[in-house]
Protein backbone atom coordinates (compact mmCIF):
# COMPACT_ATOMS: atom_id res chain seq x y z
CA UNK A 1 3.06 -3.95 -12.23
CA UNK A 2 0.34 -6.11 -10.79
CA UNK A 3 -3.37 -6.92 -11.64
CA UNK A 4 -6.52 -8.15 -9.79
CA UNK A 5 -7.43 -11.45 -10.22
CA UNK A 6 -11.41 -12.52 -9.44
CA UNK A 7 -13.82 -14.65 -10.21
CA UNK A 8 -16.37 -14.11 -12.84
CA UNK A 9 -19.06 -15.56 -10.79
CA UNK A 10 -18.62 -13.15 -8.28
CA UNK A 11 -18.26 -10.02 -10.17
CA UNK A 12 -18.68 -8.75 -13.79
CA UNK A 13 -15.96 -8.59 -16.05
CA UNK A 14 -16.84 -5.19 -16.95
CA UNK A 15 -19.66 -3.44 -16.38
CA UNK A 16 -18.46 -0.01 -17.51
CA UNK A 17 -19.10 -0.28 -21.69
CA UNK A 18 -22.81 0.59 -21.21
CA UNK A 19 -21.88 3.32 -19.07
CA UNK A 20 -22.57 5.81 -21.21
CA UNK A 21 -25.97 4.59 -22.48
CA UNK A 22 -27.23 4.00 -18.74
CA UNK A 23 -26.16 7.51 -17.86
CA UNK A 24 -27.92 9.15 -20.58
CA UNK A 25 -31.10 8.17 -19.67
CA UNK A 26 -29.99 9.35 -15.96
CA UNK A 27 -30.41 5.49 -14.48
CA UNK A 28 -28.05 2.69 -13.54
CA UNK A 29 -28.27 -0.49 -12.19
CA UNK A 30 -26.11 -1.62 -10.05
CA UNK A 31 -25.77 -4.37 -7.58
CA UNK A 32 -22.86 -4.36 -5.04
CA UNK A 33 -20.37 -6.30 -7.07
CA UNK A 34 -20.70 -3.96 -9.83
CA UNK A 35 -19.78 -1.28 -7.65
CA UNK A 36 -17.22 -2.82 -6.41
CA UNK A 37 -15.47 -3.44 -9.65
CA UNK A 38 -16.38 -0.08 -11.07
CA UNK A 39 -14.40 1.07 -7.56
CA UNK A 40 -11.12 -1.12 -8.55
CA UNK A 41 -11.18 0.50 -11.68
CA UNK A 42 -12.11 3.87 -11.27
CA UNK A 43 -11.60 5.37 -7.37
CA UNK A 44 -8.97 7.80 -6.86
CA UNK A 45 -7.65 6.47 -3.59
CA UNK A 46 -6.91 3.31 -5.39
CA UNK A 47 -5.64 5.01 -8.05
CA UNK A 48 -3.18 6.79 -6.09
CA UNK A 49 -2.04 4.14 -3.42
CA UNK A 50 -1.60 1.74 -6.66
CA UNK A 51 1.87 3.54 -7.00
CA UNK A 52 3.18 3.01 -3.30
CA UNK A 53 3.68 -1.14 -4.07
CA UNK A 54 5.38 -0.04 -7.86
CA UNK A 55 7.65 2.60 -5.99
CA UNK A 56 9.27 0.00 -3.29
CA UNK A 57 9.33 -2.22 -6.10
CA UNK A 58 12.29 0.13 -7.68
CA UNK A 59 13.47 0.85 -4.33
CA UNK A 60 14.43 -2.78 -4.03
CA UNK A 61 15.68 -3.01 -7.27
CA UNK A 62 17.72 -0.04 -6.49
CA UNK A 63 18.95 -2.06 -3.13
CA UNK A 64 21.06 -4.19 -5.48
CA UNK A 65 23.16 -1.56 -7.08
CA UNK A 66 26.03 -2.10 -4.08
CA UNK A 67 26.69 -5.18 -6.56
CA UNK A 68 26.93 -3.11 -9.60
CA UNK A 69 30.51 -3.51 -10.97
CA UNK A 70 32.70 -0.59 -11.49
CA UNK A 71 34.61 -0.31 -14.47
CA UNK A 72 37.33 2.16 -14.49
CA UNK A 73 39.84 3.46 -17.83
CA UNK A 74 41.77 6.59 -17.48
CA UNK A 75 44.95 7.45 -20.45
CA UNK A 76 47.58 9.15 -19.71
CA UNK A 77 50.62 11.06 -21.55
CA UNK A 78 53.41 12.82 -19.89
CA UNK A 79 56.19 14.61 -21.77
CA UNK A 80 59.29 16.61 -19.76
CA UNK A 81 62.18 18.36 -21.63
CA UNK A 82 64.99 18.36 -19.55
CA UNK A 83 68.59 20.68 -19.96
CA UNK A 84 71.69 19.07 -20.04
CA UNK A 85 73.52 18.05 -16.78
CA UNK A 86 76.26 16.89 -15.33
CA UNK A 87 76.09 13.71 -13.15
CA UNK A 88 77.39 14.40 -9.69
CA UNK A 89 81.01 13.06 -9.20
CA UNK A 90 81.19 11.66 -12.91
CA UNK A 91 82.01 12.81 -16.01
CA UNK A 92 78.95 11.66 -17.63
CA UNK A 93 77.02 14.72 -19.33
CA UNK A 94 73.46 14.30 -19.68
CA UNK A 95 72.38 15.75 -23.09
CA UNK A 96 69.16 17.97 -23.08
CA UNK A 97 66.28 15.21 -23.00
CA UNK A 98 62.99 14.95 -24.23
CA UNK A 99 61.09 12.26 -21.71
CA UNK A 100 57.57 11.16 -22.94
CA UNK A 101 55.27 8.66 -21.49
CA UNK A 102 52.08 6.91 -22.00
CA UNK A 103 49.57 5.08 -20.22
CA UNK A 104 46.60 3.07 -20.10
CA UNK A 105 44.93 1.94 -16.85
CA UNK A 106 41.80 -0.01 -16.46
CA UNK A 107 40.18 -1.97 -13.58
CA UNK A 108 36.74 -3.48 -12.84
CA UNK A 109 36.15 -3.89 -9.16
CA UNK A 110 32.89 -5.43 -7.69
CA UNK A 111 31.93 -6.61 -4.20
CA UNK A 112 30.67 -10.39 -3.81
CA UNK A 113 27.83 -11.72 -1.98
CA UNK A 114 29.68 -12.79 0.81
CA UNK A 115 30.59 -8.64 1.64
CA UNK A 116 34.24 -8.52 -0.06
CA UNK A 117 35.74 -6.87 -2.68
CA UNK A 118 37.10 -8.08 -5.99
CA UNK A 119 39.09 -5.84 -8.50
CA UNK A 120 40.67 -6.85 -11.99
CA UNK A 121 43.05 -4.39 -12.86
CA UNK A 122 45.28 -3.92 -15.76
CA UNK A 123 47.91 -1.67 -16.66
CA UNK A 124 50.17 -0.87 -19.86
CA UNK A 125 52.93 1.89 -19.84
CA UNK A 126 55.07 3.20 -22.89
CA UNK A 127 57.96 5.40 -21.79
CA UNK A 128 61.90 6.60 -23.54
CA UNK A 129 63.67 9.69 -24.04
CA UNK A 130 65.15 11.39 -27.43
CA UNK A 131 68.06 13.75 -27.28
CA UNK A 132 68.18 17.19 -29.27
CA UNK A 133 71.38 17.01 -30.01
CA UNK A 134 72.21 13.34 -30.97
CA UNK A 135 70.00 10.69 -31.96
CA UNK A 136 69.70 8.11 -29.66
CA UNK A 137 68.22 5.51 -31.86
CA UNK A 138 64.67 3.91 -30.72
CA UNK A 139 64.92 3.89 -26.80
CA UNK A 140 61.14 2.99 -25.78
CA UNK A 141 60.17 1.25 -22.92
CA UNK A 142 57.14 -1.26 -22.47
CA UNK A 143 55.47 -1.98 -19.40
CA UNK A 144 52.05 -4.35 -18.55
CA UNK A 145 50.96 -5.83 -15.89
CA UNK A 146 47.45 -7.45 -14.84
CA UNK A 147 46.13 -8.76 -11.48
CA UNK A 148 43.23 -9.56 -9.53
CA UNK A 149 42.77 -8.44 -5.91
CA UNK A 150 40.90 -9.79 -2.93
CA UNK A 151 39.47 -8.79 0.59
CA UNK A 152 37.39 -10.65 2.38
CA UNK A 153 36.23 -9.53 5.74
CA UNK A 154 36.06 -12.67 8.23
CA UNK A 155 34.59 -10.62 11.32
CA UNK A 156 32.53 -7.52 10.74
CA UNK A 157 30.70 -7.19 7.26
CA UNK A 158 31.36 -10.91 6.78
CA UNK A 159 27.42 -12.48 7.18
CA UNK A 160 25.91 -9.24 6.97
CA UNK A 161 27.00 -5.59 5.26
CA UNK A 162 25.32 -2.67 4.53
CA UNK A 163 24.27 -3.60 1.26
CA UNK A 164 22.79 -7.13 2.26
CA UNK A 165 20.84 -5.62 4.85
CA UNK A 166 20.04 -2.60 2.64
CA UNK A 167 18.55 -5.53 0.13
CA UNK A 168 16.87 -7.12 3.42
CA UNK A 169 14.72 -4.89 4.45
CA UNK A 170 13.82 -3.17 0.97
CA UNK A 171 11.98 -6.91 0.41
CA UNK A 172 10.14 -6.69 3.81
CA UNK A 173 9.15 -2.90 2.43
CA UNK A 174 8.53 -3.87 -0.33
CA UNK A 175 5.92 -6.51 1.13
CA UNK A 176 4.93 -4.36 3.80
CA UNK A 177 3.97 -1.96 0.93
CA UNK A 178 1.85 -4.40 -0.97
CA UNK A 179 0.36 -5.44 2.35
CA UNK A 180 -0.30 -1.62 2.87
CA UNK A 181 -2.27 -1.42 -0.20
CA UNK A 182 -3.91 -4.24 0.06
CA UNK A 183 -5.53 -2.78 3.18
CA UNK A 184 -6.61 0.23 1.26
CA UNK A 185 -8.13 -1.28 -1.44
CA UNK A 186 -10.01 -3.10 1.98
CA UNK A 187 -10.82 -0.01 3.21
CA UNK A 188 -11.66 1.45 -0.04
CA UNK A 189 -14.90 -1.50 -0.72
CA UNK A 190 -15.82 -1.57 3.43
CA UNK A 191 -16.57 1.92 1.86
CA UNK A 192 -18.24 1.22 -0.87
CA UNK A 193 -20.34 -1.46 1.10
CA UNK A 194 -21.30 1.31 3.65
CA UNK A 195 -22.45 3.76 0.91
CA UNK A 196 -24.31 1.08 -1.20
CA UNK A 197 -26.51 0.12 2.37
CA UNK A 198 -26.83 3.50 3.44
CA UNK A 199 -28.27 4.38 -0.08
CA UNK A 200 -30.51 1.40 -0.44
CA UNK A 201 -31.56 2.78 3.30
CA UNK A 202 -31.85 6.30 1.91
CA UNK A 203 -34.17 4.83 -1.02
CA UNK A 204 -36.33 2.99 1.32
CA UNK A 205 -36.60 6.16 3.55
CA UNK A 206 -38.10 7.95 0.79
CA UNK A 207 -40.60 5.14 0.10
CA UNK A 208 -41.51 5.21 3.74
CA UNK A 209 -41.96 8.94 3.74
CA UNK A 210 -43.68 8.97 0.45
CA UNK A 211 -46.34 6.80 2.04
CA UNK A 212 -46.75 8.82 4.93
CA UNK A 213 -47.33 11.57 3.19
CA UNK A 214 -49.98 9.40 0.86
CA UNK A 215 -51.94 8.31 3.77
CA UNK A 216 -51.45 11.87 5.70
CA UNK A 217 -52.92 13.33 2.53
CA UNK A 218 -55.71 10.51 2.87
CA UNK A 219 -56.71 10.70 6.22
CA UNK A 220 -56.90 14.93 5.76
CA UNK A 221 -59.13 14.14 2.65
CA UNK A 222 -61.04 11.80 4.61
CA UNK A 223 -61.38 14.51 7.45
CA UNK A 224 -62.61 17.20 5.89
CA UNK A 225 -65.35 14.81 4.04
CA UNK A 226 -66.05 14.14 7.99
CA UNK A 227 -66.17 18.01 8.69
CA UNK A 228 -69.09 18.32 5.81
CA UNK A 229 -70.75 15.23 7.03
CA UNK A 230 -70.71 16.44 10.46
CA UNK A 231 -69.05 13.88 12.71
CA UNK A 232 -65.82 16.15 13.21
CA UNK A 233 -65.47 19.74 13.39
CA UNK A 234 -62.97 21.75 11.99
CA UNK A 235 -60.27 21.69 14.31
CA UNK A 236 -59.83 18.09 13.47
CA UNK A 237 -58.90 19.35 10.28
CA UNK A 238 -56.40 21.36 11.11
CA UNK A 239 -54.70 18.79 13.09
CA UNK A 240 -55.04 16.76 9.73
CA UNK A 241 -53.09 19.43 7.57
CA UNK A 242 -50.42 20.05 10.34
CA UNK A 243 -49.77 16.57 9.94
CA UNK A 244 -49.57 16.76 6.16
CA UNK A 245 -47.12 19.53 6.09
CA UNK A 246 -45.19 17.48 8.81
CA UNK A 247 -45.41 14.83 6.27
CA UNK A 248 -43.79 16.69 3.60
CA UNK A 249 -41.20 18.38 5.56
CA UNK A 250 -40.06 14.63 6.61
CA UNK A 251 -40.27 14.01 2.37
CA UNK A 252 -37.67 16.83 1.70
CA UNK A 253 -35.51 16.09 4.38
CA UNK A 254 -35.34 12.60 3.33
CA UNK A 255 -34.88 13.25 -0.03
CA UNK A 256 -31.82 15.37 0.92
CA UNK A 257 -30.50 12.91 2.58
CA UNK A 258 -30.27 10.52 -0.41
CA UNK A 259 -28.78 12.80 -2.31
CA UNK A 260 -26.11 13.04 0.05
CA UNK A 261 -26.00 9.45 0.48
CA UNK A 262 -25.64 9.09 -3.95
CA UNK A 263 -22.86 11.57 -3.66
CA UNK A 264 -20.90 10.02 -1.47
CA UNK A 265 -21.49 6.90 -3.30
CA UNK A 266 -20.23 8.37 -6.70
CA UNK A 267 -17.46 9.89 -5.45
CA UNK A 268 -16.20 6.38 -4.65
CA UNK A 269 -17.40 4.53 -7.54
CA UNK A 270 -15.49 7.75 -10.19
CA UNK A 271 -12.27 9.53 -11.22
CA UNK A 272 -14.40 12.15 -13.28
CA UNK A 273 -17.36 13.10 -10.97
CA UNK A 274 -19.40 15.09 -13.42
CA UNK A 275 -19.83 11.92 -15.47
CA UNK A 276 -21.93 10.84 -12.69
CA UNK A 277 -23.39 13.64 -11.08
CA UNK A 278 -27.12 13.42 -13.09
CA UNK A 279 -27.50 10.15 -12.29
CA UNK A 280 -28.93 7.89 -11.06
CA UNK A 281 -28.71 4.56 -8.63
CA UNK A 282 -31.09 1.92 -8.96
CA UNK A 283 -29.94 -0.81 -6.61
CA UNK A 284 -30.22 -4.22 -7.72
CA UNK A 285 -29.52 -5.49 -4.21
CA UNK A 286 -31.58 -6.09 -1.23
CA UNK A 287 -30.94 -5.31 2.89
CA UNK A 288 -30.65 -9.24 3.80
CA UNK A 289 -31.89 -9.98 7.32
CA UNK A 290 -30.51 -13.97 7.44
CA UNK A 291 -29.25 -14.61 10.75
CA UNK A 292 -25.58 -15.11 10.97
CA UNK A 293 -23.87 -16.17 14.22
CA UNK A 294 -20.24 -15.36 13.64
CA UNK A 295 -17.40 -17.81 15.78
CA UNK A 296 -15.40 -15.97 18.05
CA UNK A 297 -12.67 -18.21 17.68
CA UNK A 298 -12.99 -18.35 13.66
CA UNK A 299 -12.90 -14.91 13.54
CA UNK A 300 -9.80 -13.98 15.71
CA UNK A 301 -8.13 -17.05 13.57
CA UNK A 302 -9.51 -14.98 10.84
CA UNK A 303 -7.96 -11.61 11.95
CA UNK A 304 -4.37 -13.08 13.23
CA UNK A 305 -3.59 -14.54 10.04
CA UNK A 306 -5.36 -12.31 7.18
CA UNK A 307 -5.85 -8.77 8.19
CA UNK A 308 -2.94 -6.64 6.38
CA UNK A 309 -2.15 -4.31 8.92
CA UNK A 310 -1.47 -6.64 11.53
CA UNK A 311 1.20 -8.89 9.02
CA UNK A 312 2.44 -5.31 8.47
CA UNK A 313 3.62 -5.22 11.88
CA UNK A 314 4.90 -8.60 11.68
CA UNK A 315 6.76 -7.76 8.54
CA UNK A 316 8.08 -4.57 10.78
CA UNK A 317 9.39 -6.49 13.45
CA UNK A 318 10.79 -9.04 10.93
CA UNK A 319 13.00 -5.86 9.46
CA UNK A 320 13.44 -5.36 13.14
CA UNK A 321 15.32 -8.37 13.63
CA UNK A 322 17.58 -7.83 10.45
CA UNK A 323 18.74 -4.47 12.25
CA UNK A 324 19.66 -6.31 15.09
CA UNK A 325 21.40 -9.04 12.97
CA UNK A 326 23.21 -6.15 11.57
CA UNK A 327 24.01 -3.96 13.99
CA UNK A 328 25.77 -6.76 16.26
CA UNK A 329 28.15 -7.98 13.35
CA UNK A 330 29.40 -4.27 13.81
CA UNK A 331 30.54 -4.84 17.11
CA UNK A 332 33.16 -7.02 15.55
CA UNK A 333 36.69 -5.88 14.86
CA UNK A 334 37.36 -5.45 11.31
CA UNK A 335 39.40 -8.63 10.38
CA UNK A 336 40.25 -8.74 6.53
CA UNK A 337 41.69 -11.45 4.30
CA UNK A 338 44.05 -9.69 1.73
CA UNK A 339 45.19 -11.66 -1.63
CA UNK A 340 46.29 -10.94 -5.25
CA UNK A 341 47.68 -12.60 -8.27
CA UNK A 342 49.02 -10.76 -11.30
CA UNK A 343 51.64 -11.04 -14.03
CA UNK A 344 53.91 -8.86 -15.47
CA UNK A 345 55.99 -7.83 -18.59
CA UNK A 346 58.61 -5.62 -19.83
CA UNK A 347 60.48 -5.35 -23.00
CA UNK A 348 62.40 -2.96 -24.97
CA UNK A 349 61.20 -1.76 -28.15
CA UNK A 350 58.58 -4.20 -28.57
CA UNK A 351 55.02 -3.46 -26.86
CA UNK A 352 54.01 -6.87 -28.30
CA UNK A 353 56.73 -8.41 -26.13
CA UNK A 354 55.72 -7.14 -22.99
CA UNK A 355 52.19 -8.05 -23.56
CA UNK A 356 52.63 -11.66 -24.36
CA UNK A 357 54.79 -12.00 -21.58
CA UNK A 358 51.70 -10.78 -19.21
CA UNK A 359 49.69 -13.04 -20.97
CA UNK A 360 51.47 -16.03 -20.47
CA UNK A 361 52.51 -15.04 -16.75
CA UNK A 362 56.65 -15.13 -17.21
CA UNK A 363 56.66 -13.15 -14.68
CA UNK A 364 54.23 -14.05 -11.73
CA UNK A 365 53.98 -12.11 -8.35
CA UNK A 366 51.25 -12.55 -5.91
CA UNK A 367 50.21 -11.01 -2.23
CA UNK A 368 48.85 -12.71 0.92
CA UNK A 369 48.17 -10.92 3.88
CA UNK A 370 45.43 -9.71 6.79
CA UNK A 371 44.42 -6.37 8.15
CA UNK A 372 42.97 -5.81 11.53
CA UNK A 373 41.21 -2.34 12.28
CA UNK A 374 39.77 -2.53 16.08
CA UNK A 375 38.11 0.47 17.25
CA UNK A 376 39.29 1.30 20.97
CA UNK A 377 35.72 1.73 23.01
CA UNK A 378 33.64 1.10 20.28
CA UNK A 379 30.85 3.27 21.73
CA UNK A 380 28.96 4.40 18.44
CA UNK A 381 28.70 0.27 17.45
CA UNK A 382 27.79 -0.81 21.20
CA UNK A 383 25.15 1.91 21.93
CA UNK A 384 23.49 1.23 18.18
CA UNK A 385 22.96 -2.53 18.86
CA UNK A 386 21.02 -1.50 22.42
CA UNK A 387 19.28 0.91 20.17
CA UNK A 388 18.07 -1.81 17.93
CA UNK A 389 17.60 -4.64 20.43
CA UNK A 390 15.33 -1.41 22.29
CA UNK A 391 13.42 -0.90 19.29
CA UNK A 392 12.49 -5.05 18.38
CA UNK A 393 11.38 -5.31 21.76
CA UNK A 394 9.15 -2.38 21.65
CA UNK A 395 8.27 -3.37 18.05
CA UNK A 396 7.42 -6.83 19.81
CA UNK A 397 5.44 -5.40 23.01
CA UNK A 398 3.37 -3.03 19.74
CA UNK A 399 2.45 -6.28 17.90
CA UNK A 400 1.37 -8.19 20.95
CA UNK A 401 -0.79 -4.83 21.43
CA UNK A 402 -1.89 -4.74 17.34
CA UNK A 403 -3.21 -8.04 18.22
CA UNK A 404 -5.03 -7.26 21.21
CA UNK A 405 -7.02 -4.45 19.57
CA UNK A 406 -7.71 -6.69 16.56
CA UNK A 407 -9.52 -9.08 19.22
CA UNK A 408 -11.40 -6.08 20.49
CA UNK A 409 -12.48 -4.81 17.49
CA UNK A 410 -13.54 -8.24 16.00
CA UNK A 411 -15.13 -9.14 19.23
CA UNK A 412 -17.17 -5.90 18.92
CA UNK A 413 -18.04 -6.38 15.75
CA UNK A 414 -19.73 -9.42 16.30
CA UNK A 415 -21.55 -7.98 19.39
CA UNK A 416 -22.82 -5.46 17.00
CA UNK A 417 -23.92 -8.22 14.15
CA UNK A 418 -26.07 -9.82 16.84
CA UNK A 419 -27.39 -6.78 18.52
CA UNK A 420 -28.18 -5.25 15.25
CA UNK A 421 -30.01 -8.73 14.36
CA UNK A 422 -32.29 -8.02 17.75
CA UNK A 423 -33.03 -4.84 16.77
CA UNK A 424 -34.30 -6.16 13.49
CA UNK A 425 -36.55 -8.37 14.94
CA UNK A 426 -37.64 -5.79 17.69
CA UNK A 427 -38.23 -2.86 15.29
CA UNK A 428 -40.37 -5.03 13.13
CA UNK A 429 -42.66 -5.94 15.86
CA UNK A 430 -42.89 -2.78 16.86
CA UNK A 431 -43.77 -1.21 13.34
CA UNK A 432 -46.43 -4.09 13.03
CA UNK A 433 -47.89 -3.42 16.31
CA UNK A 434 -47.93 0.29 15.70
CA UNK A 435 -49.75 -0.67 12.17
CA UNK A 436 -52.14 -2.91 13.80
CA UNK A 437 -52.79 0.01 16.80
CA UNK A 438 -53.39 2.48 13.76
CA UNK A 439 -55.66 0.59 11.93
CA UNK A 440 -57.87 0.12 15.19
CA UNK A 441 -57.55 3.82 16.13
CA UNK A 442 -59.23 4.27 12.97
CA UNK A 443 -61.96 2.36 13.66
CA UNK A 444 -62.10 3.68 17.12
CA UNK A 445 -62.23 7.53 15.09
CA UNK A 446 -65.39 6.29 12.97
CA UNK A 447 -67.60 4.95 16.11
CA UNK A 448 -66.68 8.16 17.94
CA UNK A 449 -64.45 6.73 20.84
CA UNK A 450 -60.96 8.20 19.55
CA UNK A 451 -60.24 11.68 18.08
CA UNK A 452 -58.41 12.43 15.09
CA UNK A 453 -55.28 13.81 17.00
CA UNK A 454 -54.67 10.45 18.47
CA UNK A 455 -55.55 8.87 15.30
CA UNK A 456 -52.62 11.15 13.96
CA UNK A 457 -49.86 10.44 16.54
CA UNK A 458 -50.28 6.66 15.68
CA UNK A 459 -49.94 7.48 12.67
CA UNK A 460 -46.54 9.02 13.05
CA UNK A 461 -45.52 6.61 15.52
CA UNK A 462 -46.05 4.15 12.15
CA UNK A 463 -43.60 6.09 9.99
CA UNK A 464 -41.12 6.43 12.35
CA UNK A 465 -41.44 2.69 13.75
CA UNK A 466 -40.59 1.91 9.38
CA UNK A 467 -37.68 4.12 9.45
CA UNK A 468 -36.14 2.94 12.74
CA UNK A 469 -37.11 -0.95 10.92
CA UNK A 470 -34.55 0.61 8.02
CA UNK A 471 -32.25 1.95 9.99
CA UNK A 472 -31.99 -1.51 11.31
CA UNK A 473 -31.60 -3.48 8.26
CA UNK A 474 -28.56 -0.74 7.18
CA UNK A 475 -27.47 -1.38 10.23
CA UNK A 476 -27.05 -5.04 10.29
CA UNK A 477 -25.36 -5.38 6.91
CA UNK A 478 -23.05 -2.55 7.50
CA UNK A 479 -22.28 -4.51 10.75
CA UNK A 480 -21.60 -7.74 8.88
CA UNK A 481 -19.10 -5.98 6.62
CA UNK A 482 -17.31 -3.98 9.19
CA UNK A 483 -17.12 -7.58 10.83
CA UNK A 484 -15.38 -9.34 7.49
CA UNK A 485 -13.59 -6.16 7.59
CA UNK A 486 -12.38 -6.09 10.69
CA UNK A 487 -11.37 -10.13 10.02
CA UNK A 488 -9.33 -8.97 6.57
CA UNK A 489 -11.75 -10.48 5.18
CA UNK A 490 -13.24 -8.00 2.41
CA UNK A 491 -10.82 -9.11 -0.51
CA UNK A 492 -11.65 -12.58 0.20
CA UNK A 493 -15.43 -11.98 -0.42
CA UNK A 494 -14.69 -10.46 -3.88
CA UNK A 495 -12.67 -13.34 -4.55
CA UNK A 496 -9.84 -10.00 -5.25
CA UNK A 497 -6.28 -11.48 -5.38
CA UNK A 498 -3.62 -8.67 -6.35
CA UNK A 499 -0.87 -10.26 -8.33
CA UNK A 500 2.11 -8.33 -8.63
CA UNK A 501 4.49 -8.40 -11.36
């Protein structure tokens, strides 16, 4: 039905044959790409939207059956056995009468592109009598006859019917459906991206934490050498275990968090979860922190011209216009061009006769006429064009509004790129200066001018100055997807085109 098209530069060919081997040893490397290939493959949204484009495929297909020609056959045979009789006001005296009759019938009727009708129809009849009490000799009959019919409207149903609008809009569905899942399979990686970040920020989390607790567990050690040594006393080293256990309590909750975070990431990378529930992630990429200053301007352009939803609407108010188009060629009187041609043939006793003479059109007979049909008031036609002219313009007044909220949303995106840079830049100053203000607390502990509970709460103001510096970094590149995202451009970035066949 349709496939993805990419470039191998920007994403493996397939990176699922060592699956098996990486998950056995409970490890896989992975880098964004990869996950996002492994997602096109293997997510069960995708999976399941992939049908909606195949299903309006048949239903447009299934738009041209109004053309489908109709072939019709029927046989008939009749047979009557009548008394004798006695003409009325004659002396003629009908015998008793056996009356038989057969007959074939076929036609093959179609309508043509321009909304009439054309029928082919044939006909051959065999018909005679035999008497019980005399013979009559051989008394048959033979009928045939062939024609072709026409009617062609010239008013209503003549540049649009039923089935060419039907045909219409099943196309713009059919696109609109495409463009539909087009947007999921959007939606689908602006997932993926968020996971992959948030679980690169979970990992770093636990590296943060893990060093907290190493230098928590270093600066009790140190403390209660201090205690021994007498230059602290033991309340100091309380303070220091507190601090510890703080540390560790951080390390769990952190750790928890990951998992959560490598969950949600499997469950959009898999169609069989418990392939990948032992293992796990090692991400090959990095949190980038490169400046980017996005263009207004280049991003609406961006938005007005590729994000699906939006040229949904536009496809919408394109089927819009078709209803219209339709509904006011029904305001029309019903004006219809009437025609037909045919020959016919008749011969006694010889079937072959009557045939030939069909064939060769002996005898010709043809039909030229018009029907008019003119609904008095009209009111279901009139009142469904205001309907339809009603619904474009609101269609019309919703795009102008899709379009609107696009420019919000991209313009806040890129407020949230660049405030999200800042924050970078302000939370890494602040860790350094909260490393550099630890290191000289320390110092300030040994010559007796600080105590170890301040020592401690700079400390802490260190790992949580890292994990706000994290929290930034997810932050940014989360923002600069939700930014190509918000553009419709996430498909682009892949180098994804879905070709449909």
């Amino acid at each position: 039905m349709f496939v993805f098209a990419q470039e191998e530069s920007a994403l493996p060919s397939s990176p699922e044959p060592a699956l098996e081997t990486q998950i056995e040893s409970n490890l896989k490397a992975l880098s964004l790409a990869d996950c996002v290939q492994i997602g096109l493959e293997h997510n069960l949204d995708i999976k399941i939207n992939r049908f909606a484009p195949q299903i309006s495929e048949y239903n447009y297909s299934m738009a041209y059956a109004g053309y489908d020609p109709v072939l019709n056959t029927s046989y008939t045979y009749g047979f009557s056995k009548n008394p004798s009789s006695l003409d009325p006001g004659t002396t003629i005296i009908n015998l008793d009468r056996d009356i038989y009759s057969d007959t074939l019938s076929s036609s093959l009727s179609m309508l043509s592109p321009s909304g009439g009708t054309v029928s082919l129809s044939g006909n051959y009849n065999r018909s005679g009598f035999s008497s019980g009490m005399y013979n009559m000799g051989n008394n048959d009959q033979f009928n045939a006859n062939g024609a072709i019919n026409l009617r062609q409207p010239l008013l209503k149903n003549f540049w649009i019917d039923g089935t060419r609008m039907g045909i219409k809009v099943a196309k713009k569905n059919m696109e609109v459906s495409q463009l539909t899942y087009e947007y999921s399979l959007m939606t689908t990686i602006y997932s993926i991206e968020n996971a992959y970040y948030s679980l690169i920020g979970a990992r770093e989390d636990i590296i943060a934490a893990e060093q907290n607790l190493s230098q928590a567990e270093e600066f009790l050690e140190e403390t209660r050498k201090k205690v021994e040594l007498g230059s602290l006393i033991d309340l100091d080293t309380k303070d220091a275990e507190s601090r510890v256990s703080s540390a560790k309590s951080s390390l769990i909750a952190i750790r928890q968090a990951y998992m959560t975070a490598a969950n949600t990431l499997r469950s959009l990378l898999s169609d069989n979860f418990t392939l990948w529930q032992d293992t796990d992630f090692e991400l090959t990429d990095e949190l980038i922190s490169t400046p980017t200053l996005p263009s207004r301007a280049e991003s609406w352009f961006k938005g007005m011209t590729m994000r699906p939803d939006l040229l949904q609407m536009k496809k919408d108010l394109e089927n819009r216009d078709i209803y219209v188009k339709y509904s006011y060629n029904q305001l029309f009187p019903q004006l219809d061009l009437l025609g037909s041609y045919g020959h016919s043939g008749a011969s006694l006793n010889n079937g072959a006769r009557s045939l030939t003479q069909t064939a060769q059109g002996t005898y010709p007979r043809y039909t030229v006429g018009g029907q008019l049909s003119m609904p008095l008031g009209n009111i279901s036609a009139r009142n469904t064009y205001k309907t339809r002219k009603a619904e474009r313009e609101q269609s019309i007044l919703s795009l102008k509004q899709k379009e609107q909220n696009v420019m919000v949303e991209i313009d806040n995106a890129i407020n949230s790129v660049n405030s999200s840079l800042e924050a970078i830049v302000s939370t890494r100053d602040a860790r350094k200066y909260a490393e550099q203000a630890w290191e000289a607390g320390k110092i300030r502990l040994d010559h007796g001018k600080a105590t170890s509970f301040e020592v401690l709460q700079l400390q802490t103001t260190v790992f949580q100055n890292r994990l706000a510096e994290i929290r930034a970094l997810v932050t940014y590149n989360i923002n600069l997807a939700t930014l190509r995202y918000r553009e419709g451009g996430t498909l682009e970035k892949y180098n994804i085109v879905v070709d449909y066949e």
